[in-house]
N, C-alpha and C. Protein backbone atom coordinates (compact mmCIF):
# COMPACT_ATOMS: atom_id res chain seq x y z
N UNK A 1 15.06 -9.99 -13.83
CA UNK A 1 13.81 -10.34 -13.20
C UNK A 1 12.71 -9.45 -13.77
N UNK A 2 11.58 -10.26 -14.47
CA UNK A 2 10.58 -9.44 -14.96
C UNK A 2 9.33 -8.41 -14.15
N UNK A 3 8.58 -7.86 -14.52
CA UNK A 3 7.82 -7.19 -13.29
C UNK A 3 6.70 -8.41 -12.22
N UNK A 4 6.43 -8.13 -11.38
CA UNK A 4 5.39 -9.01 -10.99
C UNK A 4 3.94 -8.75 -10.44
N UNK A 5 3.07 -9.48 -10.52
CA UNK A 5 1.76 -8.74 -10.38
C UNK A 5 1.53 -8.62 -9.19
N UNK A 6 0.38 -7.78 -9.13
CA UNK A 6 0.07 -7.30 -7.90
C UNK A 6 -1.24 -7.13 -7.39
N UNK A 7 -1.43 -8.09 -6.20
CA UNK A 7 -3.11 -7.91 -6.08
C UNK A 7 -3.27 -7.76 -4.87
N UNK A 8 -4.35 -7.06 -4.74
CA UNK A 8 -4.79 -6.45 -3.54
C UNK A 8 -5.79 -6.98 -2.76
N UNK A 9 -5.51 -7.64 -1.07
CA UNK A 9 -6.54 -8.18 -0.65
C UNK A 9 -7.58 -7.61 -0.41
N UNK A 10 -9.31 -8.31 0.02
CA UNK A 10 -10.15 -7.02 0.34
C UNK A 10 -9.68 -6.09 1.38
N UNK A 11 -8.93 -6.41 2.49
CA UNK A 11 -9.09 -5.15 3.71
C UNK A 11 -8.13 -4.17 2.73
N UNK A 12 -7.24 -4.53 2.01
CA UNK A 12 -6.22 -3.25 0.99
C UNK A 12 -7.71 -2.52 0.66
N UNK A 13 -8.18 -3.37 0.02
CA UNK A 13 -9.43 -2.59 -1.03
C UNK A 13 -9.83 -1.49 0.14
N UNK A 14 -10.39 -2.25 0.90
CA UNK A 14 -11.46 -1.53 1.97
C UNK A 14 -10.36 -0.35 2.36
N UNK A 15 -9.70 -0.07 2.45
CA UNK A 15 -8.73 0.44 2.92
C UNK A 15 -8.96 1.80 2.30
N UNK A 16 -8.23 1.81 1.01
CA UNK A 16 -8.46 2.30 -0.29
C UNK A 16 -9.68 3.32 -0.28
N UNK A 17 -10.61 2.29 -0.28
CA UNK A 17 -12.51 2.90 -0.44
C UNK A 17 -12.50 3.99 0.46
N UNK A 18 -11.94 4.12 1.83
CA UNK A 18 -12.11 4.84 2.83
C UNK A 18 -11.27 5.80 3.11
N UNK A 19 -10.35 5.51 2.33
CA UNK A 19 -9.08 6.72 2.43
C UNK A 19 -9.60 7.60 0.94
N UNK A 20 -10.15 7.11 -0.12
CA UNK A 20 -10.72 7.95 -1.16
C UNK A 20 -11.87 8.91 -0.70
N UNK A 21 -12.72 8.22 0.24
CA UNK A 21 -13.79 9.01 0.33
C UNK A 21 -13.69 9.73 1.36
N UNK A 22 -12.51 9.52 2.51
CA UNK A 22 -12.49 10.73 3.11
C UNK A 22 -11.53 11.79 2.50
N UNK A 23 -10.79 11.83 1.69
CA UNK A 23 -10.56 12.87 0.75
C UNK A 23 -11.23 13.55 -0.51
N UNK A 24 -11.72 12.22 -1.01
CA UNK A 24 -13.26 12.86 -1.55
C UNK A 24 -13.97 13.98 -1.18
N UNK A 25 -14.49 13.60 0.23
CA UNK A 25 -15.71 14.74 0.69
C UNK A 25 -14.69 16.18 1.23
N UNK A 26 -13.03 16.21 1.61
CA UNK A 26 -12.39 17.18 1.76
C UNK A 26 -12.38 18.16 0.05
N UNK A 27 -11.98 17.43 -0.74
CA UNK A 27 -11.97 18.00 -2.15
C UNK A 27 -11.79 16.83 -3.32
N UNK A 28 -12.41 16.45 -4.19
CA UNK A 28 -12.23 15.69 -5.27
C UNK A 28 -11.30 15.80 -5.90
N UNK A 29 -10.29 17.11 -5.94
CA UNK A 29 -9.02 16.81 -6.68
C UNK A 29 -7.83 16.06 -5.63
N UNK A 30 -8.50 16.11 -4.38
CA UNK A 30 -7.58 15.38 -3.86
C UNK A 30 -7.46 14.30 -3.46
N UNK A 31 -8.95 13.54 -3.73
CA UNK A 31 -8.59 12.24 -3.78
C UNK A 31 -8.39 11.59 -5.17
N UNK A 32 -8.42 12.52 -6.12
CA UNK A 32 -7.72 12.24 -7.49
C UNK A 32 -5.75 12.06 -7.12
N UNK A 33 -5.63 13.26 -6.05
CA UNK A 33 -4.25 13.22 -6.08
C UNK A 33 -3.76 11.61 -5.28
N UNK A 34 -4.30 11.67 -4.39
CA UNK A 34 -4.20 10.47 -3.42
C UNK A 34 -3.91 9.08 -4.43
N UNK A 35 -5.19 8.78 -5.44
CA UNK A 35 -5.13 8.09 -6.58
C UNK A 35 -4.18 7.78 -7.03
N UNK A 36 -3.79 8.64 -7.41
CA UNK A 36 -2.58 9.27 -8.37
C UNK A 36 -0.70 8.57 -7.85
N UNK A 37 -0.83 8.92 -6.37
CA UNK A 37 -0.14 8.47 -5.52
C UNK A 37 0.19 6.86 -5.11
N UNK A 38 -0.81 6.83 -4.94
CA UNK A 38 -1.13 5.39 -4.48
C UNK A 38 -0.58 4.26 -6.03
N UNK A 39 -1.13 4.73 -6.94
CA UNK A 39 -1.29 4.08 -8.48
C UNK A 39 0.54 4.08 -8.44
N UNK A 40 0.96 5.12 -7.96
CA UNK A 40 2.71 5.59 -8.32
C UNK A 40 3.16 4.76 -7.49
N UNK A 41 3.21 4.04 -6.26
CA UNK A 41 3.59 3.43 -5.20
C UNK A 41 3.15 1.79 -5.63
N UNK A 42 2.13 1.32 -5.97
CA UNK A 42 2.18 0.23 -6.71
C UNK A 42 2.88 0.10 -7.84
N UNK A 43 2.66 0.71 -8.64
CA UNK A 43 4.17 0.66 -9.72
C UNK A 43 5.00 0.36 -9.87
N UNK A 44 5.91 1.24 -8.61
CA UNK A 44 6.99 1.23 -7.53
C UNK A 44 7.20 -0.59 -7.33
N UNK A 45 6.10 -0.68 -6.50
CA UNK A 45 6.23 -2.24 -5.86
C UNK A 45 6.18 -3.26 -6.85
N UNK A 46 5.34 -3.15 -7.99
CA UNK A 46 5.75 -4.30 -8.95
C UNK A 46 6.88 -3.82 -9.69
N UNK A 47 7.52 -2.85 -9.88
CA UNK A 47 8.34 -3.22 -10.99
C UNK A 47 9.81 -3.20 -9.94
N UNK A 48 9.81 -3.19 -8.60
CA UNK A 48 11.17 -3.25 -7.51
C UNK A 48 10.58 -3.68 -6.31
N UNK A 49 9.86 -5.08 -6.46
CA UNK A 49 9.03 -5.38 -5.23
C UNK A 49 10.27 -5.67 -4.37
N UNK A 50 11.12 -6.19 -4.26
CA UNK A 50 12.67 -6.40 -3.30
C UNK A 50 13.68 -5.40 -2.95
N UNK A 51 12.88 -4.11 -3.17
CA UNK A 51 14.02 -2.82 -3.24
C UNK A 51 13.16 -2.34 -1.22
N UNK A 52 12.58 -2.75 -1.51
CA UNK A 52 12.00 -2.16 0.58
C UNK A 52 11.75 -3.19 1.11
N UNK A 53 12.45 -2.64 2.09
CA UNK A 53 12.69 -3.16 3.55
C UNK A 53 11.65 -3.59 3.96
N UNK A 54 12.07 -5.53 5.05
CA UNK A 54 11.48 -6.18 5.19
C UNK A 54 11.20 -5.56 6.56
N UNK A 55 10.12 -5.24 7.10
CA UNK A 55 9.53 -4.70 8.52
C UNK A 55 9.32 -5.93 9.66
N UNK A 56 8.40 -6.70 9.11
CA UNK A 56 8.15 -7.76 9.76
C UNK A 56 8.08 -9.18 9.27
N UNK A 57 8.59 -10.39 9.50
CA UNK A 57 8.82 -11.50 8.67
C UNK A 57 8.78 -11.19 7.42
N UNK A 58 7.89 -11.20 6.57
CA UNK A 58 8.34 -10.90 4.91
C UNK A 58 7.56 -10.16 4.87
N UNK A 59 7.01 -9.20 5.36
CA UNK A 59 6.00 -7.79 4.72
C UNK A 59 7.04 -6.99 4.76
N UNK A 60 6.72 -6.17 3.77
CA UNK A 60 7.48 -4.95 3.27
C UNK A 60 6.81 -3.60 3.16
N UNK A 61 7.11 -2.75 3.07
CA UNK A 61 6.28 -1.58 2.80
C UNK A 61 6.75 -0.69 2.17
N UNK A 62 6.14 0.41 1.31
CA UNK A 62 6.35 1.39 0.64
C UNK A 62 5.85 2.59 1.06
N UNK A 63 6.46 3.73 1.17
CA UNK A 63 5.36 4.78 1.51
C UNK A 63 5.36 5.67 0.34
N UNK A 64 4.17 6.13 0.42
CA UNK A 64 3.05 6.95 -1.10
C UNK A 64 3.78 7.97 -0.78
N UNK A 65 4.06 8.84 -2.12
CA UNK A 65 4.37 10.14 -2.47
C UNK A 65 3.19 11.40 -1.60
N UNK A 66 4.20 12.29 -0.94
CA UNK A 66 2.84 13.35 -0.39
C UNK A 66 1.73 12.70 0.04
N UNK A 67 1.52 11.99 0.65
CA UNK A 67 0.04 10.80 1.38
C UNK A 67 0.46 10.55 2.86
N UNK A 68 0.16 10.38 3.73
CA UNK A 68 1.12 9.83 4.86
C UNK A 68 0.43 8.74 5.25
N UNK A 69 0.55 7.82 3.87
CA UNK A 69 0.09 6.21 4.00
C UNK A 69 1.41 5.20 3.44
N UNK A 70 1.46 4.33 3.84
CA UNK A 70 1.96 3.27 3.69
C UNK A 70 1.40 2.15 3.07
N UNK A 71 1.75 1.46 2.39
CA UNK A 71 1.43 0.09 2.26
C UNK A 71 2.28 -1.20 2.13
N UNK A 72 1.55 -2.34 2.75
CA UNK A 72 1.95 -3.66 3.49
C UNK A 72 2.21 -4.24 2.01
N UNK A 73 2.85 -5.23 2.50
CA UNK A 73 2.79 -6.19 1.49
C UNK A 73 3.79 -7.16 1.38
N UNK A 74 3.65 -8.59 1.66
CA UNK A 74 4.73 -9.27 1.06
C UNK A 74 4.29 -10.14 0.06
N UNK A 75 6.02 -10.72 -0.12
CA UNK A 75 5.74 -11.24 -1.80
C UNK A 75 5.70 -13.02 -1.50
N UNK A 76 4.91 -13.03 -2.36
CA UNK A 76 4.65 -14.75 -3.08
C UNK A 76 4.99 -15.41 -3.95
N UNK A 77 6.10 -16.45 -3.87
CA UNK A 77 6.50 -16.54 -5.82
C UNK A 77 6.81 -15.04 -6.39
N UNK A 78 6.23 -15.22 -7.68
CA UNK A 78 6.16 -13.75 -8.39
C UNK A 78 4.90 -12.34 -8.41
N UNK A 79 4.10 -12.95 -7.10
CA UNK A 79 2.95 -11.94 -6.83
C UNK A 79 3.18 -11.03 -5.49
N UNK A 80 3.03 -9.95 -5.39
CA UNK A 80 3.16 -9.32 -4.86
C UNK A 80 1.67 -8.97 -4.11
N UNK A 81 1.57 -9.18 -2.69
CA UNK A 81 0.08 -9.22 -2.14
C UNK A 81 0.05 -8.35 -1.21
N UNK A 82 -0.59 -7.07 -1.58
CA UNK A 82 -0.90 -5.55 -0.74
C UNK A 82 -1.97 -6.22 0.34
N UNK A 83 -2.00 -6.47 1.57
CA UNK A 83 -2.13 -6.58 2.57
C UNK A 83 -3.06 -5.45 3.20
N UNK A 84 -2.65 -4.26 3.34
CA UNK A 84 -3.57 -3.12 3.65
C UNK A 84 -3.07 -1.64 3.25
N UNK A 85 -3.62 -0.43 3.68
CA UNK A 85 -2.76 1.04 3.40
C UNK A 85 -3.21 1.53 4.74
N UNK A 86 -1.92 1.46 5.21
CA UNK A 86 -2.20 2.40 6.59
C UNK A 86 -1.42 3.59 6.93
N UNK A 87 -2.29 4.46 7.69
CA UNK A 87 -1.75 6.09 7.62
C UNK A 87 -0.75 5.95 8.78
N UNK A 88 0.19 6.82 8.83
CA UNK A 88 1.39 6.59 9.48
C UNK A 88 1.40 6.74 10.78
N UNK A 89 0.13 7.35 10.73
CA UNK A 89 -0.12 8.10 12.49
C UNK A 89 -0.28 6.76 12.87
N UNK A 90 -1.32 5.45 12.91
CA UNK A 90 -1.56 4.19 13.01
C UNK A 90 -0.65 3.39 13.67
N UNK A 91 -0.78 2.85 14.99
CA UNK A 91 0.59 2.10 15.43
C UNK A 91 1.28 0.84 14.57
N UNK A 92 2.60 1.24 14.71
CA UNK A 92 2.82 0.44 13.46
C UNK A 92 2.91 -1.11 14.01
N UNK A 93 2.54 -1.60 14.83
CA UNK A 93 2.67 -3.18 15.31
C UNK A 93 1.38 -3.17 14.68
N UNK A 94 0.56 -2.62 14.21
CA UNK A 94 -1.07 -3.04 13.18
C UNK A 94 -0.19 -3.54 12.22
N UNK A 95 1.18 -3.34 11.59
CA UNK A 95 1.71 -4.22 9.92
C UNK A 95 1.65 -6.03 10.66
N UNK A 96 2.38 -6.09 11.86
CA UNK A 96 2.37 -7.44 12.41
C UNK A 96 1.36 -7.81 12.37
N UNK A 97 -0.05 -7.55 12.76
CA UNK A 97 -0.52 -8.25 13.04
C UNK A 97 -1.88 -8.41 11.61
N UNK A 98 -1.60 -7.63 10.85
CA UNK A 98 -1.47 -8.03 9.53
C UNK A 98 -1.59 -9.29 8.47
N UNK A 99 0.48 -8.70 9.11
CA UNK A 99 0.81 -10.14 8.05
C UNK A 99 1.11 -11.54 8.79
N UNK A 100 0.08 -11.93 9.84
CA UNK A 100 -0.27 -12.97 10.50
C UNK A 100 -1.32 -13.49 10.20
C-alpha cells in the first residue's frame, strides 16, 4: 500500500494557527519545535494512516511527539482528512462530535 495524502480541513488549519501563536508569543523556538512535531505526526499518518486506533466510528488519532496535542482524522479512499488538533486536556467526546 502506497503513502496517502493528506489534507487538512479549515478548523485543523485554524487549529494549527492558534496553537503556533500561542507558542509563538511563549518563545519562537518553540513553536518551531511544535512545527517540527506536528510535521513528524503527519508523516506518521500518511505513510501508516491504519496503524491508530479507531476512537470513534472511523476517526483515528495520533498523538505529536513532546506536544500534548492530538490529532483527528479519518480516512477516505486513499486521503487521509485531519479533522482538527486538540490538546489533551480538551474533553475528549469534542473527537465525536467532530467527526459528525
Amino acid at each position: 500500500m502506497g503513502e496517502f495524502a493528506v489534507r487538512l480541513r479549515r478548523k485543523a488549519l485554524t487549529d494549527v494557527s492558534r496553537i503556533r501563536t500561542w507558542y509563538g508569543k511563549i518563545d519562537p523556538t518553540l513553536e518551531d519545535r511544535f512545527v517540527k512535531s506536528l510535521n513528524n505526526g503527519l508523516d506518521r499518518i500518511q505513510a501508516h494512516p491504519l496503524s491508530y486506533q479507531v476512537l470513534y466510528r472511523n476517526t483515528r488519532r495520533v498523538l505529536l511527539d513532546k506536544f500534548p496535542f492530538s490529532v483527528y482524522y479519518p480516512i477516505q479512499d486513499t486521503t487521509v482528512i485531519v479533522l482538527a488538533v486538540i490538546h489533551h486536556k480538551r474533553n475528549p467526546e469534542l473527537a465525536q462530535r467532530i467527526s459528525e
